[in-house]
Protein backbone atom coordinates (compact mmCIF):
# COMPACT_ATOMS: atom_id res chain seq x y z
CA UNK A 1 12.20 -15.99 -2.08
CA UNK A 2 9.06 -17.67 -1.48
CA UNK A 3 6.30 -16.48 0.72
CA UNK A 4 5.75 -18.80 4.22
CA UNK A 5 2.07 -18.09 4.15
CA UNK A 6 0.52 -17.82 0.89
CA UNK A 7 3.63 -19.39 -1.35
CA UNK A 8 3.96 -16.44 -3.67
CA UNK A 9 6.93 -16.20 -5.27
CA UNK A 10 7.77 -12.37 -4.96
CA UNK A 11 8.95 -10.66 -1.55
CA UNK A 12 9.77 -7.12 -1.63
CA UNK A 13 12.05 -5.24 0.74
CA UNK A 14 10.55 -2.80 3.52
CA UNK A 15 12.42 -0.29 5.12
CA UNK A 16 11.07 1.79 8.08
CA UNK A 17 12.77 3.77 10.85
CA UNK A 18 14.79 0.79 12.87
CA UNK A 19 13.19 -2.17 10.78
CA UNK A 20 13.58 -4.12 7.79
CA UNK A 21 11.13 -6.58 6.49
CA UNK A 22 10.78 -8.38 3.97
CA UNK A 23 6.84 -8.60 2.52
CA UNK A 24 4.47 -10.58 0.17
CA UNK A 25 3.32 -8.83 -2.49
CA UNK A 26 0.78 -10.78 -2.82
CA UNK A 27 -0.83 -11.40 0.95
CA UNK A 28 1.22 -8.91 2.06
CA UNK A 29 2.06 -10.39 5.03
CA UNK A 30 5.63 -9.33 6.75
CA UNK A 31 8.87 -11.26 7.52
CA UNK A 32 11.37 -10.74 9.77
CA UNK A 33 14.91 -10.96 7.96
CA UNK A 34 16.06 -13.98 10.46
CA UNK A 35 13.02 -16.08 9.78
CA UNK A 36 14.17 -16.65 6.17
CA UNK A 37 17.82 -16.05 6.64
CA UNK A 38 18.42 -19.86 5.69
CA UNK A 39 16.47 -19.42 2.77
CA UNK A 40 17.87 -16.33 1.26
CA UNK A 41 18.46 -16.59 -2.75
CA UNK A 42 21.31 -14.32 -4.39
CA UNK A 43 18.72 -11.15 -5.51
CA UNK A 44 17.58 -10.86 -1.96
CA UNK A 45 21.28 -10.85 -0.22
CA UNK A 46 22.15 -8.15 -2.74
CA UNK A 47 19.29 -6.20 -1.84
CA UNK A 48 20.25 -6.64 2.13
CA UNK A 49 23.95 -5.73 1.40
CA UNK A 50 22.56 -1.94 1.00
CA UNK A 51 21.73 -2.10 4.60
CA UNK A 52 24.65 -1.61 7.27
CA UNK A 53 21.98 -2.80 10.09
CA UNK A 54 19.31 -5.35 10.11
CA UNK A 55 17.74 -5.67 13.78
CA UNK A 56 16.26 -8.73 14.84
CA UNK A 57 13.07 -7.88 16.51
């Protein structure tokens, strides 16, 4: 997964009370889950699969 604002390769899974988001650990700017949903590689899908719920804030 690539970052949309700074390009950094690396995105890192957030989990908070009724959010998940996925964020640059480089800029660390945010993403919502359906923003990149198109672009999701294998890795990240596996991480998502842990969660039963994604919202779509």
């Amino acid at each position: 997964m690539q970052c949309k604002l700074c390009g950094h390769e690396k995105l890192e899974l957030v989990r908070r009370c009724r959010q998940v988001r996925l964020r640059c650990e480089s800029c660390g700017k945010e993403h919502r889950i359906h923003e990149l949903a198109a672009e999701l590689d294998p890795e990240t899908e596996k991480l998502l699969e842990r969660h039963n719920c994604i919202i779509y804030d």
